[in-house]
N, C-alpha and C. Protein backbone atom coordinates (compact mmCIF):
# COMPACT_ATOMS: atom_id res chain seq x y z
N UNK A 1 -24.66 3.08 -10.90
CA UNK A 1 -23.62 2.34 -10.20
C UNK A 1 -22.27 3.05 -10.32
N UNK A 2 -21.83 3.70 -11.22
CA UNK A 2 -20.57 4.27 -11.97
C UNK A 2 -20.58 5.62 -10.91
N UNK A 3 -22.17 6.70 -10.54
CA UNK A 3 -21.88 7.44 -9.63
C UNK A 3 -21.24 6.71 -8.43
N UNK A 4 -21.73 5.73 -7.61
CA UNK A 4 -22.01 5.85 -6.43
C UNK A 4 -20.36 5.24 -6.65
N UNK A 5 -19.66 4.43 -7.75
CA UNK A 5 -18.33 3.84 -7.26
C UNK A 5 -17.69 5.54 -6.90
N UNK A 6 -17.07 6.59 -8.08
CA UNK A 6 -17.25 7.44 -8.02
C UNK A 6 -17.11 8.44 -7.07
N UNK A 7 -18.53 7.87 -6.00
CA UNK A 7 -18.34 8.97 -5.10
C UNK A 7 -17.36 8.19 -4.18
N UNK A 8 -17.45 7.12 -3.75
CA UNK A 8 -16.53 6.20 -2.98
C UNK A 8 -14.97 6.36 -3.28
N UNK A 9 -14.95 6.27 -4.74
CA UNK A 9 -13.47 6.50 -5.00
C UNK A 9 -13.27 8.58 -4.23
N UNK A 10 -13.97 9.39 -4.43
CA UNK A 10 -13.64 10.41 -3.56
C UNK A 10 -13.57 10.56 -2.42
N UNK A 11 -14.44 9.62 -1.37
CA UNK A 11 -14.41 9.86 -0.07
C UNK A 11 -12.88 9.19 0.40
N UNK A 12 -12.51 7.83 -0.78
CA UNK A 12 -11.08 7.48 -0.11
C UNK A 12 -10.08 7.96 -0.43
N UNK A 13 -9.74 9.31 -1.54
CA UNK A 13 -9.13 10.01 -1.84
C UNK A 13 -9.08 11.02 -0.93
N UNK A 14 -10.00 11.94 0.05
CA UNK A 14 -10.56 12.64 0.58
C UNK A 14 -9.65 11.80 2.34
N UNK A 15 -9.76 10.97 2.42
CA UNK A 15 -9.32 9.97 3.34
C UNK A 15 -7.78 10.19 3.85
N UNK A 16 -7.14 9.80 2.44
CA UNK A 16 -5.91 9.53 2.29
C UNK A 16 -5.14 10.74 2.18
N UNK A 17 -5.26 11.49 1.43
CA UNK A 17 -4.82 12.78 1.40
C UNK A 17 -3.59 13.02 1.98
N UNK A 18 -3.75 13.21 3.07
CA UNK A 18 -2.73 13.71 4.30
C UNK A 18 -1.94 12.07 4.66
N UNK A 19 -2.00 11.55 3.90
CA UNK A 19 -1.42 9.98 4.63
C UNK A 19 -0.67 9.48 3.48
N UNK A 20 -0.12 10.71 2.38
CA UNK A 20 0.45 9.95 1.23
C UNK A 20 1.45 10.84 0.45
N UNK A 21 1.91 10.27 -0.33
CA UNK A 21 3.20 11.37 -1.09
C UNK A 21 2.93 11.69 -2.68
N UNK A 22 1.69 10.80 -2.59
CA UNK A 22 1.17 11.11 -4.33
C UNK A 22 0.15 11.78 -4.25
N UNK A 23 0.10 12.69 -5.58
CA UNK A 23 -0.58 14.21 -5.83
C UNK A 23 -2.54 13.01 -6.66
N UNK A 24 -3.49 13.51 -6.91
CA UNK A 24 -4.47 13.16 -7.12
C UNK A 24 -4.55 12.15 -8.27
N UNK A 25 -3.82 12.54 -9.09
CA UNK A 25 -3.90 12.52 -10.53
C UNK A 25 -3.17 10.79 -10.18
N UNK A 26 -2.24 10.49 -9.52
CA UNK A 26 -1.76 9.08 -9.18
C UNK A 26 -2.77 8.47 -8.12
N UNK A 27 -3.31 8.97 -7.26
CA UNK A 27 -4.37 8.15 -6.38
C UNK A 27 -5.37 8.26 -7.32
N UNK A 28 -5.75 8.95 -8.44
CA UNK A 28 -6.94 8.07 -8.92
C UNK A 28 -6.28 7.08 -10.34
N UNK A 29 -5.22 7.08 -10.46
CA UNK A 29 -4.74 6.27 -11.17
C UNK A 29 -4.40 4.41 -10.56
N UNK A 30 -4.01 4.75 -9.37
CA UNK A 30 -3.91 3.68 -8.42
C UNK A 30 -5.66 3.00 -8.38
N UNK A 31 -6.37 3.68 -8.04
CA UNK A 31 -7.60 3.48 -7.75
C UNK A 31 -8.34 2.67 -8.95
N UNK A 32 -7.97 3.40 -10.14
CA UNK A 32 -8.67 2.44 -11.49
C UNK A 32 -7.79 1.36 -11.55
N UNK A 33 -6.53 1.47 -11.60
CA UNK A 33 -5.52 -0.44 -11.78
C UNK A 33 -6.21 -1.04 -10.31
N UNK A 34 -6.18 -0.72 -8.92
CA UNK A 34 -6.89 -1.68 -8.19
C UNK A 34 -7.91 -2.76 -8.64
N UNK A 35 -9.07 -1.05 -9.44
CA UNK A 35 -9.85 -2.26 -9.73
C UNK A 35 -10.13 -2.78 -11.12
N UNK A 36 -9.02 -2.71 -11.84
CA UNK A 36 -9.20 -3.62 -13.03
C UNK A 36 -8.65 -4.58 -12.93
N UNK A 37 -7.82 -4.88 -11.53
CA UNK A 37 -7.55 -6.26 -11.28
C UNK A 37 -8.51 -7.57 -10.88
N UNK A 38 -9.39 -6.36 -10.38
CA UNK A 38 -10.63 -6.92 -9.77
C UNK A 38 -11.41 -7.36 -10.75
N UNK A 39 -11.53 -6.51 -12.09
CA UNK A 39 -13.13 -6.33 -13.09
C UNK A 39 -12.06 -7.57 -14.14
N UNK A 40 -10.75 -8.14 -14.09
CA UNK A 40 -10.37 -8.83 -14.96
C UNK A 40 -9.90 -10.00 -14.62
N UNK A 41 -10.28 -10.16 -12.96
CA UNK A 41 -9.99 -11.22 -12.23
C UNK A 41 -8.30 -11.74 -12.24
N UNK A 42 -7.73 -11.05 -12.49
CA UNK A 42 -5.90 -10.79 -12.05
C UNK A 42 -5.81 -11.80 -11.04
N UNK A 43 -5.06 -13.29 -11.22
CA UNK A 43 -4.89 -13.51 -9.65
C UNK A 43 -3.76 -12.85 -8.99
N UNK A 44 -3.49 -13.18 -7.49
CA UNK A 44 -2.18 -13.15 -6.78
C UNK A 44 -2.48 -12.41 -5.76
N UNK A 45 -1.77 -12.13 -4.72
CA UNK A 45 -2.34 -11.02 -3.70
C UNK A 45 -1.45 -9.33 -4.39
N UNK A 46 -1.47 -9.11 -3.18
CA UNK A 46 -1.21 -7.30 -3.85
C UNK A 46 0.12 -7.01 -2.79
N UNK A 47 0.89 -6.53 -3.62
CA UNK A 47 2.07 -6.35 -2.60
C UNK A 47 2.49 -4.82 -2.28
N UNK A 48 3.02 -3.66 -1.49
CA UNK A 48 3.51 -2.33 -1.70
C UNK A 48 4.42 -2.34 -0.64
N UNK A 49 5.77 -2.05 -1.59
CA UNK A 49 6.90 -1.99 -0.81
C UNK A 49 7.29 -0.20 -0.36
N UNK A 50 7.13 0.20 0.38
CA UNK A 50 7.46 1.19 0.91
C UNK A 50 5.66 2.04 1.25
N UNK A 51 5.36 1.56 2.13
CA UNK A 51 4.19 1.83 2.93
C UNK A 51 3.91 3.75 3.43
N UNK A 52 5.33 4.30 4.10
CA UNK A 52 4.76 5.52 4.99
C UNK A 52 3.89 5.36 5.59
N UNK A 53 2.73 6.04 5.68
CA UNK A 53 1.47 6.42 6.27
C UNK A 53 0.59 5.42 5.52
N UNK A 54 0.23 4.92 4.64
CA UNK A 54 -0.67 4.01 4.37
C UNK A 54 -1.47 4.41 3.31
N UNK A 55 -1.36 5.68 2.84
CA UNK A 55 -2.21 6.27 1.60
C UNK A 55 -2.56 5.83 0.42
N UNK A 56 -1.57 4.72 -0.04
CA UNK A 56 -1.63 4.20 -1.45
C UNK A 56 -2.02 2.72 -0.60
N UNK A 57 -1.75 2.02 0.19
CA UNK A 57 -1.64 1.45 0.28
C UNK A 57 -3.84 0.61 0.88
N UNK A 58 -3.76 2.02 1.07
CA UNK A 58 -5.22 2.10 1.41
C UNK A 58 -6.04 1.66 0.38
N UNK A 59 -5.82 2.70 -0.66
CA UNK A 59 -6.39 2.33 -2.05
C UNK A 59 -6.41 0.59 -2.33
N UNK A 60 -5.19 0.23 -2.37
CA UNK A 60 -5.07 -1.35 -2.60
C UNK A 60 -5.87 -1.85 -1.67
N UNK A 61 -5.90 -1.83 -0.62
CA UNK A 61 -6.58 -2.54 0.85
C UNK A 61 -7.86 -2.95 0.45
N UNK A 62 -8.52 -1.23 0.05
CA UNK A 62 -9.60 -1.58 0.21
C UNK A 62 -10.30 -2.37 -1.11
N UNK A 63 -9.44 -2.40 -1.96
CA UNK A 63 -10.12 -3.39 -3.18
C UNK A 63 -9.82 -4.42 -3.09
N UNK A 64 -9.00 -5.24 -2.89
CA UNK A 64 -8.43 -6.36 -2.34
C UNK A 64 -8.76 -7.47 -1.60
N UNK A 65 -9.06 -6.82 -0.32
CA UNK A 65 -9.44 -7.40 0.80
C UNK A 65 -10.99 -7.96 0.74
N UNK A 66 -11.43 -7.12 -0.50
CA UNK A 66 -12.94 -7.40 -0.38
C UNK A 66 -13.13 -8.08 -1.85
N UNK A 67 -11.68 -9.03 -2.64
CA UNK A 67 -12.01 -9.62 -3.70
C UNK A 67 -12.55 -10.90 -3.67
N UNK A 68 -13.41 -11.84 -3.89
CA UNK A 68 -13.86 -13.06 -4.20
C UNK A 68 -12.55 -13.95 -4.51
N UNK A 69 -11.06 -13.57 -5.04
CA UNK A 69 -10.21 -14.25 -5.15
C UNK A 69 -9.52 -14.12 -4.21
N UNK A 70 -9.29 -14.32 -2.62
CA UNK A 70 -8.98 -14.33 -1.66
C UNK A 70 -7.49 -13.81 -1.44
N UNK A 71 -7.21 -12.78 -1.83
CA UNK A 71 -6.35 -12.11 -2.21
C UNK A 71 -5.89 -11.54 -0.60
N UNK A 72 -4.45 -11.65 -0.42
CA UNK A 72 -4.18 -11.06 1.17
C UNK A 72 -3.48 -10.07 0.56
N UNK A 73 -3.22 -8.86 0.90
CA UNK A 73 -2.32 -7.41 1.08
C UNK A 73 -1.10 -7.31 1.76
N UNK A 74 0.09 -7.59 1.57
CA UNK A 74 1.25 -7.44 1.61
C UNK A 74 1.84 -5.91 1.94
N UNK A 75 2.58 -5.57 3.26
CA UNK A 75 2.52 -4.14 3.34
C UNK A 75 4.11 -3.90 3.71
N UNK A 76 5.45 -3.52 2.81
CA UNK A 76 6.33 -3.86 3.55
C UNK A 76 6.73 -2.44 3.95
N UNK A 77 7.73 -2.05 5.09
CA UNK A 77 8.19 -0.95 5.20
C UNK A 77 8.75 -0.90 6.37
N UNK A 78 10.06 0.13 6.53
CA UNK A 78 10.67 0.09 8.32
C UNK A 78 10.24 0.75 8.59
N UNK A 79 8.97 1.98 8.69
CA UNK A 79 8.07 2.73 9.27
C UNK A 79 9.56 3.40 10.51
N UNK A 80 10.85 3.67 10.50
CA UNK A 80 11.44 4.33 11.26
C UNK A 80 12.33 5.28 10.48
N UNK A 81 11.42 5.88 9.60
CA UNK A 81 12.42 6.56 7.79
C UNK A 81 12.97 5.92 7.23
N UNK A 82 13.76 6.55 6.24
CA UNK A 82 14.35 6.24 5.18
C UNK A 82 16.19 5.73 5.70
N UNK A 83 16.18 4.69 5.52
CA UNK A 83 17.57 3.85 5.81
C UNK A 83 18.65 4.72 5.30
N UNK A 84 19.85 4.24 5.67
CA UNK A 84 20.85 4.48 5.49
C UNK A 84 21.01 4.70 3.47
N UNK A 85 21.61 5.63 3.13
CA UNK A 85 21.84 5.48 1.70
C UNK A 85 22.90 4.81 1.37
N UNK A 86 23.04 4.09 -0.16
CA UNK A 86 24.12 3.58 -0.90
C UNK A 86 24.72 4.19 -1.97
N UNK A 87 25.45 4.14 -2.62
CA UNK A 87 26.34 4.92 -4.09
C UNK A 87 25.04 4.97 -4.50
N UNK A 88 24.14 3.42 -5.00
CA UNK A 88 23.54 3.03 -5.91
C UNK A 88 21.98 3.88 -5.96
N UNK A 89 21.75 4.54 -4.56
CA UNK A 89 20.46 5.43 -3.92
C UNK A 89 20.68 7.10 -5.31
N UNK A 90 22.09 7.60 -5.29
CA UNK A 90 22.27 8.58 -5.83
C UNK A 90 22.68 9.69 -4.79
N UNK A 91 23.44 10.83 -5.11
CA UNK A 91 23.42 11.95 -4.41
C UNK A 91 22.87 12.50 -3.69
N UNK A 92 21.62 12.55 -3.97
CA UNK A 92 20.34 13.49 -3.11
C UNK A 92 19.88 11.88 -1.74
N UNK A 93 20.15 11.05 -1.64
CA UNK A 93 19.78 10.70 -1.37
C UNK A 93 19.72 10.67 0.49
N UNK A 94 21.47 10.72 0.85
CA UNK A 94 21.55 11.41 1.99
C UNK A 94 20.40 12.40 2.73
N UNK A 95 19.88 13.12 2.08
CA UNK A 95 18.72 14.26 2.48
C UNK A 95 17.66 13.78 2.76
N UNK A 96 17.62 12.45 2.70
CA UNK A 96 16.37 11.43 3.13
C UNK A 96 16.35 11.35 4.16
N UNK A 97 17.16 10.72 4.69
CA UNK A 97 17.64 9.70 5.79
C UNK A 97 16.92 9.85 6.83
N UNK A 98 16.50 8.89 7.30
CA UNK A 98 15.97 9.43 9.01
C UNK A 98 14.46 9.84 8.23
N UNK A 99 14.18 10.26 7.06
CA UNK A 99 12.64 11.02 7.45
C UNK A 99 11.96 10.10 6.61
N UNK A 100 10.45 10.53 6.71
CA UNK A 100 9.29 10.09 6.15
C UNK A 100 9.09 8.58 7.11
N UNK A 101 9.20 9.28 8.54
CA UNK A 101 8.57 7.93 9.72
C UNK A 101 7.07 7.72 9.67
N UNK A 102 6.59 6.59 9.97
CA UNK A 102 5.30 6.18 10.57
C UNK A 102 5.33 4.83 11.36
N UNK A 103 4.13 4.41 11.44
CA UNK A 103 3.97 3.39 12.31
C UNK A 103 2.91 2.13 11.69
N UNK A 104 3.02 0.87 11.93
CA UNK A 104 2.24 0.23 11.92
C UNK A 104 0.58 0.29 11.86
N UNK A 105 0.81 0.93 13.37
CA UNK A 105 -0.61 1.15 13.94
C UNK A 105 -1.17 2.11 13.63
N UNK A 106 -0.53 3.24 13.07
CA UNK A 106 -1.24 4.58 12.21
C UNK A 106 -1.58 4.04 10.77
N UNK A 107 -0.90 3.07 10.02
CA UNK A 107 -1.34 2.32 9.06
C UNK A 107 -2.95 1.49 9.19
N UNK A 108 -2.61 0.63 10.10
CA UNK A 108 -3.70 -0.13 10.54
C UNK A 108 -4.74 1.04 10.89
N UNK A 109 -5.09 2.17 11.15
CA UNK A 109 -6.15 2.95 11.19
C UNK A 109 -6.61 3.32 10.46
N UNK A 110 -5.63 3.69 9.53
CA UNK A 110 -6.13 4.53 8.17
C UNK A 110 -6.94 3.22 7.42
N UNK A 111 -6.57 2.10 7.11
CA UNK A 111 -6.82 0.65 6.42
C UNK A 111 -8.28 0.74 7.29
N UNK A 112 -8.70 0.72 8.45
CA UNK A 112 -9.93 0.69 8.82
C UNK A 112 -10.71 1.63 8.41
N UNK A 113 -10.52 2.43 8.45
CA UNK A 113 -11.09 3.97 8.61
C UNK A 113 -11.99 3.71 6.98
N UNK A 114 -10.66 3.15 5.93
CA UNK A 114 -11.21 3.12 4.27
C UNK A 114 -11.53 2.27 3.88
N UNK A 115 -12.56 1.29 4.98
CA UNK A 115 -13.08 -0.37 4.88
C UNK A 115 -12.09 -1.30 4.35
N UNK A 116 -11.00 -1.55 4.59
CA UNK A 116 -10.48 -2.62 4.64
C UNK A 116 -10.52 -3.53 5.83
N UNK A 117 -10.58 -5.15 4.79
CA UNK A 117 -10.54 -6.46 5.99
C UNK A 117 -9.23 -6.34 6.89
N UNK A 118 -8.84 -6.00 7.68
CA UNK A 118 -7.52 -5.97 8.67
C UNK A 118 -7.09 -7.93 8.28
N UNK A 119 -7.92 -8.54 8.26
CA UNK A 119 -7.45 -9.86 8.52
C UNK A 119 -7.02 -10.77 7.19
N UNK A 120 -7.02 -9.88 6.23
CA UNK A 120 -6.36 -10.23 4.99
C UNK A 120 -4.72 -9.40 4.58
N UNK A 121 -4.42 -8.25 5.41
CA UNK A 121 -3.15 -7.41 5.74
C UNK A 121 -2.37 -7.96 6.46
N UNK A 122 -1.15 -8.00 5.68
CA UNK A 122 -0.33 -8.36 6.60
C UNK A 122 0.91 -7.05 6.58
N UNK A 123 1.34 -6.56 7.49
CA UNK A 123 1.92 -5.42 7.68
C UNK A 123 3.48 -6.32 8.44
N UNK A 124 4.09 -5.64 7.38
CA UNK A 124 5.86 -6.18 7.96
C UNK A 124 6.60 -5.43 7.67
N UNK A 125 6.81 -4.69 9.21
CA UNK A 125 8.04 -4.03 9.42
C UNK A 125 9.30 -4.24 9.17
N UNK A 126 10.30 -4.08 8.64
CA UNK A 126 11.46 -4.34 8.34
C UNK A 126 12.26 -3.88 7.17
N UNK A 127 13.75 -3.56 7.23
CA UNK A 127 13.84 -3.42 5.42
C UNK A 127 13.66 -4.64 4.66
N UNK A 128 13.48 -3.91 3.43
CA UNK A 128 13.20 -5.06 2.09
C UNK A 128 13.70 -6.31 2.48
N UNK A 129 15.31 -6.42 2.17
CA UNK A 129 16.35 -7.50 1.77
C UNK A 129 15.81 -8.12 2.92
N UNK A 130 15.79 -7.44 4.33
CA UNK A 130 15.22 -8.74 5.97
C UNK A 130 14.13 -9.15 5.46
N UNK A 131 12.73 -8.48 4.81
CA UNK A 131 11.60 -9.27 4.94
C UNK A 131 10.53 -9.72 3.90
N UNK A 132 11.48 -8.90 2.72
CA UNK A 132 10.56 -9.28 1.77
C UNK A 132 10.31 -10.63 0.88
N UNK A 133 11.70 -11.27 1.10
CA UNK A 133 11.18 -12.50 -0.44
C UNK A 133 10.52 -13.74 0.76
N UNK A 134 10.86 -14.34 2.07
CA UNK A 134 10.05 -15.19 2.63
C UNK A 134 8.48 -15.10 2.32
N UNK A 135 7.85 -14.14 2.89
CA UNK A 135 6.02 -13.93 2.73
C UNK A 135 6.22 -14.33 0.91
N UNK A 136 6.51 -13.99 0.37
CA UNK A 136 6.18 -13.61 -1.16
C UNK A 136 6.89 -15.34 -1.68
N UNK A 137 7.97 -15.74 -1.51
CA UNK A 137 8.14 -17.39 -2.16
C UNK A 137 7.55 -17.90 -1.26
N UNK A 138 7.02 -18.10 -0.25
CA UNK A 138 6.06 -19.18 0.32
C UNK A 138 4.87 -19.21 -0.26
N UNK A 139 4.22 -17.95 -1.25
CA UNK A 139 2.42 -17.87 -1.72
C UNK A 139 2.90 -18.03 -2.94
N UNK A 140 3.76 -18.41 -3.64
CA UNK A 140 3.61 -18.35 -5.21
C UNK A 140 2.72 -16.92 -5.67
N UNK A 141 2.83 -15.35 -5.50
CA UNK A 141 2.23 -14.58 -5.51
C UNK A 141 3.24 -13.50 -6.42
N UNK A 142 2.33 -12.97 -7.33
CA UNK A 142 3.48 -12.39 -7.76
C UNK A 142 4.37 -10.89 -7.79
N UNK A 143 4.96 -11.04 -6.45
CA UNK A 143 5.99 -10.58 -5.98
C UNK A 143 6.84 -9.47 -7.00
């Protein structure tokens, strides 16, 4: 059983790859906390604030969506780059701006592609401060 998780955890590493900003050694780190939320029955749903392409977010999806504790996936991000910077961002931060775009719907592919339920995702465009604490104080989830 330990192969075949194993090989699964490689094919969605193998998946994601090109759809993420973390090097291996953090997607298989992501990949074991997914599922020791799962193997320790953790409630709450799963939240990831700053989405991109969907790579990490995949990882979560697909353990999640398929938990017995009816767990929904929380996806926040303005998928139109990186916002405007503040003092509080730091120096380098300007050099962001504008990049690391994606889309919804390039999200929503990748989430299929690595067996996730689409109908337990909820994908919300927007910055943080617009959209994040409504979804999250309406589920008592921990946010």
């Amino acid at each position: 059983m330990k192969l075949f998780q194993n090989l699964k955890s490689k094919r969605i590493a193998w998946l994601i790859r090109h759809n993420t900003l973390v090097g291996p050694e953090r997607i298989q780190n992501l990949t074991r906390l997914s599922q020791r939320i799962e193997d320790e029955r953790i409630p709450g749903d799963v939240v990831e604030c700053g989405v991109y392409k969907g790579g990490t977010a995949a990882i979560l999806a697909r353990s999640a969506t398929r938990s017995p504790l009816a767990r929904t996936v929380w996806l926040f991000d303005i998928f139109k780059g990186m916002p405007p910077a503040t003092p509080a961002d730091g120096p380098e931060a300007d050099s962001w701006v504008g990049n690391l775009t994606s889309s919804p719907e390039r999200v929503e592919k990748l989430l299929r592609r690595t067996g996730a339920d689409l109908q337990r995702v909820r994908i919300v465009p927007g910055l943080f401060q617009d959209t994040f604490p409504p979804p999250c104080a309406s589920r008592r989830s921990h946010c």
